[in-house]
N, C-alpha and C. Protein backbone atom coordinates (compact mmCIF):
# COMPACT_ATOMS: atom_id res chain seq x y z
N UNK A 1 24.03 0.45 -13.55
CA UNK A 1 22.60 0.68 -13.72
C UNK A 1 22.46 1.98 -14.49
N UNK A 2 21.98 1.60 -15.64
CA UNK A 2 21.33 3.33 -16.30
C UNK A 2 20.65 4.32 -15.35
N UNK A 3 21.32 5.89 -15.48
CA UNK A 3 20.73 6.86 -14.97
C UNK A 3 19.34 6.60 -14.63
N UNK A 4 18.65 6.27 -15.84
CA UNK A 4 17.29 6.74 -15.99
C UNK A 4 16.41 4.91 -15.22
N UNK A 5 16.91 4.14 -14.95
CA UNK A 5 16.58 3.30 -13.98
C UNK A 5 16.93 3.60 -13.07
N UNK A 6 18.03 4.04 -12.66
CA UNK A 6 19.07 4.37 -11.19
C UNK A 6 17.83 5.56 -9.92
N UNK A 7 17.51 6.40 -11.31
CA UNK A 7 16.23 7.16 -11.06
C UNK A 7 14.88 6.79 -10.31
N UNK A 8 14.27 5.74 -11.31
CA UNK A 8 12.99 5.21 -11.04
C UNK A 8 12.53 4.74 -9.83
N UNK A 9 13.99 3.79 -9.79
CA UNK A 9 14.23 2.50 -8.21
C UNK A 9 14.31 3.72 -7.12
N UNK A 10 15.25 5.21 -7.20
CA UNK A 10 15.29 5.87 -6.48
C UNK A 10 13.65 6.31 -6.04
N UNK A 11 13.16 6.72 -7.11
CA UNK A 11 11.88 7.50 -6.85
C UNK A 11 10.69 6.32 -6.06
N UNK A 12 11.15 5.26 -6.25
CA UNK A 12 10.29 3.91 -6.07
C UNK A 12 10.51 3.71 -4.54
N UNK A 13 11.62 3.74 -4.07
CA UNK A 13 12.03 3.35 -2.64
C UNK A 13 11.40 4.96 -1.87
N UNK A 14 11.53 5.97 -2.74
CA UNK A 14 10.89 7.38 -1.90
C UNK A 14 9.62 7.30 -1.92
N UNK A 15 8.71 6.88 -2.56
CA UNK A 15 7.33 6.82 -2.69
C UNK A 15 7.11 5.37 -1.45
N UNK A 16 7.54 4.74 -1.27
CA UNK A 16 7.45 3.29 -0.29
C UNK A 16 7.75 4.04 0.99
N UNK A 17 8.78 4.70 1.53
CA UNK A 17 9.24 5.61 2.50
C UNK A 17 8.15 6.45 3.07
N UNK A 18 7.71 6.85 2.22
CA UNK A 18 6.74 8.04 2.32
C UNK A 18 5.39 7.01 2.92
N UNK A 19 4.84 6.24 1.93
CA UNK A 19 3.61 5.26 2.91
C UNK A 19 4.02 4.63 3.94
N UNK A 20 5.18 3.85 3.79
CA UNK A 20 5.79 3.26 5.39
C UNK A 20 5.47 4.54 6.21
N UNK A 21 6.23 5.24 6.17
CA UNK A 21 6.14 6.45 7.48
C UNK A 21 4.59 7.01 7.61
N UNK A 22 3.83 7.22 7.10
CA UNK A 22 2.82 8.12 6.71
C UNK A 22 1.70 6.65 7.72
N UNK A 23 1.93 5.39 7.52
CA UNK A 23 1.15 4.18 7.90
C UNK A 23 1.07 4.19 9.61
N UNK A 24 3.00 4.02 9.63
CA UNK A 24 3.67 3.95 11.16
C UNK A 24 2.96 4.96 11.87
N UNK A 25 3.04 6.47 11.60
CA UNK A 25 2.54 7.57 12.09
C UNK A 25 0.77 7.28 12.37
N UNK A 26 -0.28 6.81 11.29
CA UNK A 26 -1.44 6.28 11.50
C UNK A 26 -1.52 5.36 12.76
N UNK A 27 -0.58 4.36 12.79
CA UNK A 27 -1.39 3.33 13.68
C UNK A 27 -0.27 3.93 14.79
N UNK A 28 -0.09 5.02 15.01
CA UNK A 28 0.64 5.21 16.75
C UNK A 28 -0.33 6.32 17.17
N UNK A 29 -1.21 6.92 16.25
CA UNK A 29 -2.31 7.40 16.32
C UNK A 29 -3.87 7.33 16.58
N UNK A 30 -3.82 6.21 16.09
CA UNK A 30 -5.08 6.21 16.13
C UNK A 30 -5.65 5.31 17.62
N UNK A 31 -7.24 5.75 17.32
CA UNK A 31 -7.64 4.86 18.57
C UNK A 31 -7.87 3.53 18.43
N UNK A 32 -8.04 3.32 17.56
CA UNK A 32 -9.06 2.15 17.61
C UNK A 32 -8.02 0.58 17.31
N UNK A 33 -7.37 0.03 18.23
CA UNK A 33 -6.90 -1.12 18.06
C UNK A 33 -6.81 -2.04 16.76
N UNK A 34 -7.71 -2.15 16.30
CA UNK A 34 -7.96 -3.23 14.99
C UNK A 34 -7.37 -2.59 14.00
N UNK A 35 -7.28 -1.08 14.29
CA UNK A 35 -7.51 -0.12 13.10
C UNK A 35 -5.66 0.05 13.18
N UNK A 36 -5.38 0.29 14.50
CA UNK A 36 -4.10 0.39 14.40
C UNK A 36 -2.76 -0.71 14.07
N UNK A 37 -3.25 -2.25 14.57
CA UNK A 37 -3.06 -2.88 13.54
C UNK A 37 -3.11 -3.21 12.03
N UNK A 38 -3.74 -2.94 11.96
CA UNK A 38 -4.03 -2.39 10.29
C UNK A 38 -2.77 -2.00 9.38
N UNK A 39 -2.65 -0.69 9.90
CA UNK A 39 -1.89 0.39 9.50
C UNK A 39 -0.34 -0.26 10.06
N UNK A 40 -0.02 -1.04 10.82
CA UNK A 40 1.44 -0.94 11.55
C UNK A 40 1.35 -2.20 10.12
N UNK A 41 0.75 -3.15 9.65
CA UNK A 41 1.26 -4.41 8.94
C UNK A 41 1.19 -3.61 7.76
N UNK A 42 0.56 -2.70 6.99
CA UNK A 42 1.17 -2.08 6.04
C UNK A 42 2.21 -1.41 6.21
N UNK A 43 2.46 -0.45 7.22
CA UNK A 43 4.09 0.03 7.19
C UNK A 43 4.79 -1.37 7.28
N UNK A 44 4.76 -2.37 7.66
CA UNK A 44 5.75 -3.16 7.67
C UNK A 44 5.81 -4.13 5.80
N UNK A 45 5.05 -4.17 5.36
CA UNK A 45 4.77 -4.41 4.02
C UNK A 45 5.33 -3.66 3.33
N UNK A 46 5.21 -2.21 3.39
CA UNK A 46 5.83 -1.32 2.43
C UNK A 46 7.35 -1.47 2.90
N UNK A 47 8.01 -1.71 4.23
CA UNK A 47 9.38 -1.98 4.67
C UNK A 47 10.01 -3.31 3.66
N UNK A 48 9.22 -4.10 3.50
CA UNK A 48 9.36 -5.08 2.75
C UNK A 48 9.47 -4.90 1.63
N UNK A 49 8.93 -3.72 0.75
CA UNK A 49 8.90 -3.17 -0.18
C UNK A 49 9.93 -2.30 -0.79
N UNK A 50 10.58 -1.67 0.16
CA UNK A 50 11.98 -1.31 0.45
C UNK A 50 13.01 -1.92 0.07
N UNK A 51 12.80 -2.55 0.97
CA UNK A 51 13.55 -4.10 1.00
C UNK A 51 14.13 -4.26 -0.54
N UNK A 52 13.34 -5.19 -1.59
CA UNK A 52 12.83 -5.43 -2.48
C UNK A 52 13.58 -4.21 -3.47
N UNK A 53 13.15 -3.23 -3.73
CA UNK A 53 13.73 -2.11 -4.46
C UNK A 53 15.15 -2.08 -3.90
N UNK A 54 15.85 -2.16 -2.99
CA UNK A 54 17.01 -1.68 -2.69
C UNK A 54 17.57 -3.23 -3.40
N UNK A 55 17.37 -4.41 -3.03
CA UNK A 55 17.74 -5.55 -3.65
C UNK A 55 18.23 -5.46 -5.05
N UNK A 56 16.99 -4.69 -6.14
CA UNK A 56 16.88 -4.49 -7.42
C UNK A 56 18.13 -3.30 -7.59
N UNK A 57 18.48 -2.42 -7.04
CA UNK A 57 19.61 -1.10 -6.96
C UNK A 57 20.89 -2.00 -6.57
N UNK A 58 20.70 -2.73 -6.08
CA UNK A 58 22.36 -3.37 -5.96
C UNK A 58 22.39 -4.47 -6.91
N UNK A 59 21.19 -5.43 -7.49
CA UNK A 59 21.55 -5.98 -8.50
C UNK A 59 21.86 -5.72 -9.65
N UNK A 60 21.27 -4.59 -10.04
CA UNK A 60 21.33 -3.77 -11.40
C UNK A 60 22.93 -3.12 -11.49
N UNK A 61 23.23 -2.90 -10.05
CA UNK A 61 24.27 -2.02 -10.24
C UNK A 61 25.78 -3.22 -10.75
N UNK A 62 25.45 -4.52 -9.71
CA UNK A 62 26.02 -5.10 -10.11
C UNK A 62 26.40 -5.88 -10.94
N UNK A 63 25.28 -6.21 -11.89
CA UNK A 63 25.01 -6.63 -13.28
C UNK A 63 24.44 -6.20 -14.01
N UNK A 64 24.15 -5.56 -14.79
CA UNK A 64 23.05 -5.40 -16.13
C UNK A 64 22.42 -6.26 -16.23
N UNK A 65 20.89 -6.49 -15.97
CA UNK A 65 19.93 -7.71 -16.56
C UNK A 65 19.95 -8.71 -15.55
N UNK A 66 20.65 -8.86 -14.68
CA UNK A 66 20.89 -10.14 -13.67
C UNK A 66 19.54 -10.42 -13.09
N UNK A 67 19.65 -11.44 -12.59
CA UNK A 67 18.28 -12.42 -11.95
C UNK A 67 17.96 -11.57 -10.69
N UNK A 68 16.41 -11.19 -10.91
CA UNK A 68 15.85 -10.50 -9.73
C UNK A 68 14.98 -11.87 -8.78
N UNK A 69 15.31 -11.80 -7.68
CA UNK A 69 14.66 -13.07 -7.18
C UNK A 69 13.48 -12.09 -6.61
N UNK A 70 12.25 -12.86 -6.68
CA UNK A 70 11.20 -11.32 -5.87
C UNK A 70 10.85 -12.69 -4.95
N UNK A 71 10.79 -11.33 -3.98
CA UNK A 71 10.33 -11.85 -2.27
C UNK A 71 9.11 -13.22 -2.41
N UNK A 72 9.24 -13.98 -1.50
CA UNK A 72 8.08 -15.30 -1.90
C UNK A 72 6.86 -15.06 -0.60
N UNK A 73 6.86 -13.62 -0.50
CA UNK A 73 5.57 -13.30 1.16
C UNK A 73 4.85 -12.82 0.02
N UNK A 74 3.84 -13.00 0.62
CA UNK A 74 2.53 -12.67 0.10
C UNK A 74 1.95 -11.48 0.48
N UNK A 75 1.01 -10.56 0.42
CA UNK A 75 0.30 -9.76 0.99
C UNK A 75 -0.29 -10.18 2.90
N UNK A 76 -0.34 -9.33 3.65
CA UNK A 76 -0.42 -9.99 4.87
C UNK A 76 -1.58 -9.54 5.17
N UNK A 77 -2.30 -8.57 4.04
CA UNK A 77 -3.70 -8.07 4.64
C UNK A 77 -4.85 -8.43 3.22
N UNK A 78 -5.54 -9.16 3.45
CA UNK A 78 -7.05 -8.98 2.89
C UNK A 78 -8.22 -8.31 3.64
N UNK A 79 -9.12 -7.85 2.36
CA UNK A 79 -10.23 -7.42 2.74
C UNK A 79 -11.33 -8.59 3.90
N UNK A 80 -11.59 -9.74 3.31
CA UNK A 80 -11.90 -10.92 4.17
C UNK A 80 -11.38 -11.18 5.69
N UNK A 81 -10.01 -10.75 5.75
CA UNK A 81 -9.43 -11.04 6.96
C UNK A 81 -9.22 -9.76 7.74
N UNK A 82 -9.23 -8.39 7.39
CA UNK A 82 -9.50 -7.27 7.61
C UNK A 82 -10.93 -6.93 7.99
N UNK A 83 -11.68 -6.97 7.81
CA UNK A 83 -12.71 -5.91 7.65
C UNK A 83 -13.87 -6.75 8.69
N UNK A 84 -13.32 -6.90 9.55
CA UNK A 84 -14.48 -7.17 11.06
C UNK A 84 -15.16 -6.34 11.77
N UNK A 85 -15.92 -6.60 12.45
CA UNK A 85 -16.91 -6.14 13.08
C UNK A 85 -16.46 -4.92 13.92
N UNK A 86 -15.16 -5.74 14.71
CA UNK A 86 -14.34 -4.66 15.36
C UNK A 86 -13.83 -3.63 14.21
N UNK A 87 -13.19 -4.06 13.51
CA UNK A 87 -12.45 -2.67 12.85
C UNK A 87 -13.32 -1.65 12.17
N UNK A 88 -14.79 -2.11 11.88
CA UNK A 88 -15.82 -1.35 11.13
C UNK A 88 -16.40 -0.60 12.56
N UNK A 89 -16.09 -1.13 13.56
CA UNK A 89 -16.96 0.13 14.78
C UNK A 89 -15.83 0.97 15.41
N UNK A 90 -14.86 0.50 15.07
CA UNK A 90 -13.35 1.43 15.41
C UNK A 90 -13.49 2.47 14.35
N UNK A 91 -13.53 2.28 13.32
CA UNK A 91 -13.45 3.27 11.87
C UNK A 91 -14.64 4.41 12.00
N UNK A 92 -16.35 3.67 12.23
CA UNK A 92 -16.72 4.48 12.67
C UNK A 92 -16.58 5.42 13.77
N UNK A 93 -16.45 5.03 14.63
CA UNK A 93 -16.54 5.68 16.09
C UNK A 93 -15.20 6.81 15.86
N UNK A 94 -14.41 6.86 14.79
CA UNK A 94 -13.08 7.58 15.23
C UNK A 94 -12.86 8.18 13.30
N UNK A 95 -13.24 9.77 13.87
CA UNK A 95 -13.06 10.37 12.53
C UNK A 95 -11.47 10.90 11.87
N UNK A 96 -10.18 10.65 12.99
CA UNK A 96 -8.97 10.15 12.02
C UNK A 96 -8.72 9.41 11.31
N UNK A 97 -9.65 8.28 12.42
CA UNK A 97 -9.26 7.03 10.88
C UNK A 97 -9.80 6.80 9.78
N UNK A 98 -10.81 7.47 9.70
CA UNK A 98 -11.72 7.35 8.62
C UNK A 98 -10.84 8.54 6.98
N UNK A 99 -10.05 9.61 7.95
CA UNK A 99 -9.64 10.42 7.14
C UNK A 99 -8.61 10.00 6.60
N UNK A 100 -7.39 9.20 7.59
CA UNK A 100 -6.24 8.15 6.94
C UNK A 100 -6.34 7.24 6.36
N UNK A 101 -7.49 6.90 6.04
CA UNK A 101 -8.28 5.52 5.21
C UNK A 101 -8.17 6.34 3.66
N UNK A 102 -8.51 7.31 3.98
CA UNK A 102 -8.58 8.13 2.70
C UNK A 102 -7.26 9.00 2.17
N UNK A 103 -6.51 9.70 3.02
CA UNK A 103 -5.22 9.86 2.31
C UNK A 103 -4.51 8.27 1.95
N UNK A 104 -4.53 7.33 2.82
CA UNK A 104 -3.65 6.35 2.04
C UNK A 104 -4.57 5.54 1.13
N UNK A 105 -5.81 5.86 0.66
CA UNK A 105 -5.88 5.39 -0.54
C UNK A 105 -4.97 5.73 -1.97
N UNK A 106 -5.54 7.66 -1.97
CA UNK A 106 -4.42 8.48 -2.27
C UNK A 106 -3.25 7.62 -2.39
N UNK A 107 -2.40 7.93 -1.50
CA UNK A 107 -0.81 6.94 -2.12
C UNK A 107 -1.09 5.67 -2.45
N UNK A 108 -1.88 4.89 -2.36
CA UNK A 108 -1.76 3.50 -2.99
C UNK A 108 -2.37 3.56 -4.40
N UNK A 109 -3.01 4.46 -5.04
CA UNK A 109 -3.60 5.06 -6.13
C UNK A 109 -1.97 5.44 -7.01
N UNK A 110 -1.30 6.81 -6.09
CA UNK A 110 -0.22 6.89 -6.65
C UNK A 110 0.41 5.90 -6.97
N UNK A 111 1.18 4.85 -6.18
CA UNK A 111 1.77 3.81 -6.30
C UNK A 111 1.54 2.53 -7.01
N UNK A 112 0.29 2.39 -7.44
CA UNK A 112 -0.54 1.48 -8.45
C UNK A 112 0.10 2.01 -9.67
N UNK A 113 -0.32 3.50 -9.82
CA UNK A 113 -0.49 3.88 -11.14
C UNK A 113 1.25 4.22 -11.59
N UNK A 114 2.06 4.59 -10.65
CA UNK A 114 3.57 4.47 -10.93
C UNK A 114 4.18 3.02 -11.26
N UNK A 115 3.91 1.95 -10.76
CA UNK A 115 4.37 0.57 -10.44
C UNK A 115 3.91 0.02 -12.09
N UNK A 116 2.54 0.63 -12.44
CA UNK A 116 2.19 -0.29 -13.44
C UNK A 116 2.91 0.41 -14.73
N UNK A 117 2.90 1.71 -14.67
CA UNK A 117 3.75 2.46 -15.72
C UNK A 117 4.59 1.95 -16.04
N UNK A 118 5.85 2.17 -14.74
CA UNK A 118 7.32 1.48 -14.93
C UNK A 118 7.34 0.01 -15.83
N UNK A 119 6.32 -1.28 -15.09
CA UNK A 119 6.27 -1.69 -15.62
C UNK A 119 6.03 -2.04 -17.17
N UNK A 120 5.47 -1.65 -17.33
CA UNK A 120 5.07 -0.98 -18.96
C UNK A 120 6.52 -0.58 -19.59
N UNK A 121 6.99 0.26 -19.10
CA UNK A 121 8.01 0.69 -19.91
C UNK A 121 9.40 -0.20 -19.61
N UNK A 122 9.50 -0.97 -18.82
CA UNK A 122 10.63 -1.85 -18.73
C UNK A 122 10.62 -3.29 -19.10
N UNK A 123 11.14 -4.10 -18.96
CA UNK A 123 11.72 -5.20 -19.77
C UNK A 123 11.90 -6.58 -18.34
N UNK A 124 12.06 -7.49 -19.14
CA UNK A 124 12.49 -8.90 -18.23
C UNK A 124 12.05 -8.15 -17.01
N UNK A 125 12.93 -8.88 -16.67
CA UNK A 125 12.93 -9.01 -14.16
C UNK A 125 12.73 -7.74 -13.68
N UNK A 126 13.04 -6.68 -14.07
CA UNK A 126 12.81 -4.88 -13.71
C UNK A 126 10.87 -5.36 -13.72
N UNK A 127 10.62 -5.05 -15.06
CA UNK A 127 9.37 -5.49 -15.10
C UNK A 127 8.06 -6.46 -14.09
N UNK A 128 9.00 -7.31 -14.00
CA UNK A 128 8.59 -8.64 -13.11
C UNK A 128 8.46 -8.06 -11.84
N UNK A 129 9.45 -7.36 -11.45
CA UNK A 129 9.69 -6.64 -9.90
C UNK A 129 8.18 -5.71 -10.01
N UNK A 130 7.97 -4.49 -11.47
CA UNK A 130 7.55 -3.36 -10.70
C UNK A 130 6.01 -4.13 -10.90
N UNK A 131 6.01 -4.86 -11.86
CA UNK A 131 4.31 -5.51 -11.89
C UNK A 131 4.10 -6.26 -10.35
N UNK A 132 4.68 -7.20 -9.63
CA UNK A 132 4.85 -7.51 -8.50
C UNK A 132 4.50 -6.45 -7.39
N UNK A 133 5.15 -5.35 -7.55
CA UNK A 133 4.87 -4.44 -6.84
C UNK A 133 3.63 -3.94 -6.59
N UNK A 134 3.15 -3.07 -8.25
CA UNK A 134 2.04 -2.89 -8.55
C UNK A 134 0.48 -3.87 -7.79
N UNK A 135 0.80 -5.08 -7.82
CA UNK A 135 -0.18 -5.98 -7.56
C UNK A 135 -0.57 -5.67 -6.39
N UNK A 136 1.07 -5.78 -5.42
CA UNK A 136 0.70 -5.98 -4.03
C UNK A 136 0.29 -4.40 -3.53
N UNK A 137 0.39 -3.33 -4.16
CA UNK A 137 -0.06 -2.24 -4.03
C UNK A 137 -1.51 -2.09 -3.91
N UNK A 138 -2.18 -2.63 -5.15
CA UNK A 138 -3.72 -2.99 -5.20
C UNK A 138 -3.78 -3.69 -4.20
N UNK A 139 -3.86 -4.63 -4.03
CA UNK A 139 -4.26 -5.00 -2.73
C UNK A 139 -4.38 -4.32 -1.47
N UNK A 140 -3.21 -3.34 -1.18
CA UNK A 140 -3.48 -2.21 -0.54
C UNK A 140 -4.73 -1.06 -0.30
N UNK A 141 -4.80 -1.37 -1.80
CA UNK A 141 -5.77 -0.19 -2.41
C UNK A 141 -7.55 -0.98 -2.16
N UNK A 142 -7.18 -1.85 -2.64
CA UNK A 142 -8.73 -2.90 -2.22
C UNK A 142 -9.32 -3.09 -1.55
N UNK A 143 -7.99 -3.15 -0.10
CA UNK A 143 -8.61 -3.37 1.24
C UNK A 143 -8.93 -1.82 1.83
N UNK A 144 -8.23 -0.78 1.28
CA UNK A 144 -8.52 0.46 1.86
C UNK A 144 -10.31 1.24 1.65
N UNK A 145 -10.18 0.84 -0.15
CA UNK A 145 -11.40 1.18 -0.77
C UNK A 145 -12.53 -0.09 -0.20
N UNK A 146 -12.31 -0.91 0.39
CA UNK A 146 -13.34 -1.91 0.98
C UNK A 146 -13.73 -1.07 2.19
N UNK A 147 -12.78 -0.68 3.32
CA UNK A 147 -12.73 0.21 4.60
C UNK A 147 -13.94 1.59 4.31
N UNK A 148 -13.48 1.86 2.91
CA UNK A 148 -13.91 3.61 3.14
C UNK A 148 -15.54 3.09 2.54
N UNK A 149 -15.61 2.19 1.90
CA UNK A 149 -17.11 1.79 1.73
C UNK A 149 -18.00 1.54 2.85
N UNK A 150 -17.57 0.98 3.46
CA UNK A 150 -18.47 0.60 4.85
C UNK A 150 -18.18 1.32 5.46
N UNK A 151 -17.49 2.01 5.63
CA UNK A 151 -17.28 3.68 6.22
C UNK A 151 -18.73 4.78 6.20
N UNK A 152 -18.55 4.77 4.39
CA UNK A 152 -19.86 5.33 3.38
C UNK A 152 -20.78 4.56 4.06
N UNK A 153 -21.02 3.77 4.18
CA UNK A 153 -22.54 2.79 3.98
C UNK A 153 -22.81 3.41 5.28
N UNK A 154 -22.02 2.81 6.56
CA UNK A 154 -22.66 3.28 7.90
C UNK A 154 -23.14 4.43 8.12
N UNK A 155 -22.42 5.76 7.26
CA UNK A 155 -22.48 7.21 8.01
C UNK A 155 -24.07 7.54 7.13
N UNK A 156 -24.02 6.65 5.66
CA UNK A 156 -25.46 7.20 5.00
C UNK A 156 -26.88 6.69 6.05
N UNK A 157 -26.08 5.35 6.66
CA UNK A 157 -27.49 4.74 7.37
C UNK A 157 -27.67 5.28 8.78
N UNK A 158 -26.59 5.79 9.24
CA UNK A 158 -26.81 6.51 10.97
C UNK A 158 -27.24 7.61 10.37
N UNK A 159 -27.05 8.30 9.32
CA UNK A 159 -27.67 9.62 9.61
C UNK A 159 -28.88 9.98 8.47
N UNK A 160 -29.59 8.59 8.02
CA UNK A 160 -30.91 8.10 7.45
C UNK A 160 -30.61 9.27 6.36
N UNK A 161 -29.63 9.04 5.67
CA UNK A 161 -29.43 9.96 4.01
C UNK A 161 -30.41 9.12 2.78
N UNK A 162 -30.83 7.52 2.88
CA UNK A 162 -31.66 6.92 2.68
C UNK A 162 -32.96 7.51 2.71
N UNK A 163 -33.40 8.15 1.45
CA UNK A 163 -34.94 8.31 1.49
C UNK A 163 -35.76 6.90 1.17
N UNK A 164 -35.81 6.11 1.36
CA UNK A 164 -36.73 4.61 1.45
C UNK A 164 -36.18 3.89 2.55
C-alpha cells in the first residue's frame, strides 16, 4: 500500500475511533433512554466502520488495486425511525444531550467532508469505499441536524421567542 494511502486509511480508522468512543461515552451518559439508544447504534456503526477501513489496509497491503467488497448493512438509523415523540422530550428535558447532538454533528461534518475529499482524489474500489463511507456519514449528519432542529423549534416555542 502507498505511504500516502497507508496514511489516509490510518487517519480514516482514527477519525471513526474518535466518534465510536466519543458516541459510547454519550449514550452511558445520558438520561434519556431513546436518546441513549441513539448514540450506542452509532458507536456501533462507526465500529462497523472500522471494520471496513481495516478490511481496505489489509487488502491494499495485500494487493495493489484488489477487489474491495463493501459491507452489504445499511445505515441502522433514520431520521423517520429516530425522531419520536419520546426521543424529542428526552432531548428536551436533558441539556447534555442536546449539547452531544451538537458536538457530534461537528464530527460527522468532519467526516463527510474528509470521506468525500478522499474520495475525490482516489480511484476504482478506494474510491467506492470512501464515497460509501461518506454517504453513510451523512446520514449520520441528517439524523443529527433533524435532532438539533426540533431541539431549536421546541426551546424557540417554550420560551415564546415567536413574536406572532
Amino acid at each position: 500500500m502507498g505511504g500516502q494511502l497507508e496514511g489516509i486509511v490510518k487517519q480514516a480508522i482514527l477519525l471513526e475511533q474518535r466518534g465510536r468512543d466519543f458516541y459510547r461515552g454519550v449514550a452511558t451518559q445520558a438520561e434519556a433512554e431513546a436518546v441513549r439508544e441513539i448514540f450506542a447504534t452509532m458507536a456501533e456503526e462507526e465500529e462497523r466502520h472500522i471494520q471496513a477501513l481495516a478490511e481496505l489496509g489489509k487488502t491494499l497491503l495485500a494487493e495493489e488495486g484488489g477487489s474491495l467488497p463493501l459491507p452489504q448493512v445499511q445505515p441502522a438509523l433514520t431520521v423517520e425511525a429516530v425522531l419520536t415523540d419520546e426521543v424529542k422530550r428526552g432531548i428536551r428535558e436533558a441539556g447534555y444531550e442536546a449539547a452531544a447532538i451538537y458536538a457530534a454533528m461537528a464530527l460527522e461534518e468532519k467526516a463527510v467532508a474528509f470521506y468525500s475529499e478522499q474520495a475525490r482524489a482516489s480511484q476504482g474500489e478506494v474510491a467506492k469505499l470512501f464515497s460509501w463511507l461518506a454517504d453513510w456519514e451523512r446520514t449520520h449528519l441528517e439524523l443529527l441536524m433533524a435532532l438539533d432542529e426540533d431541539l431549536r423549534q421546541r426551546v424557540w416555542q417554550d420560551r415564546r421567542f415567536w413574536p406572532f
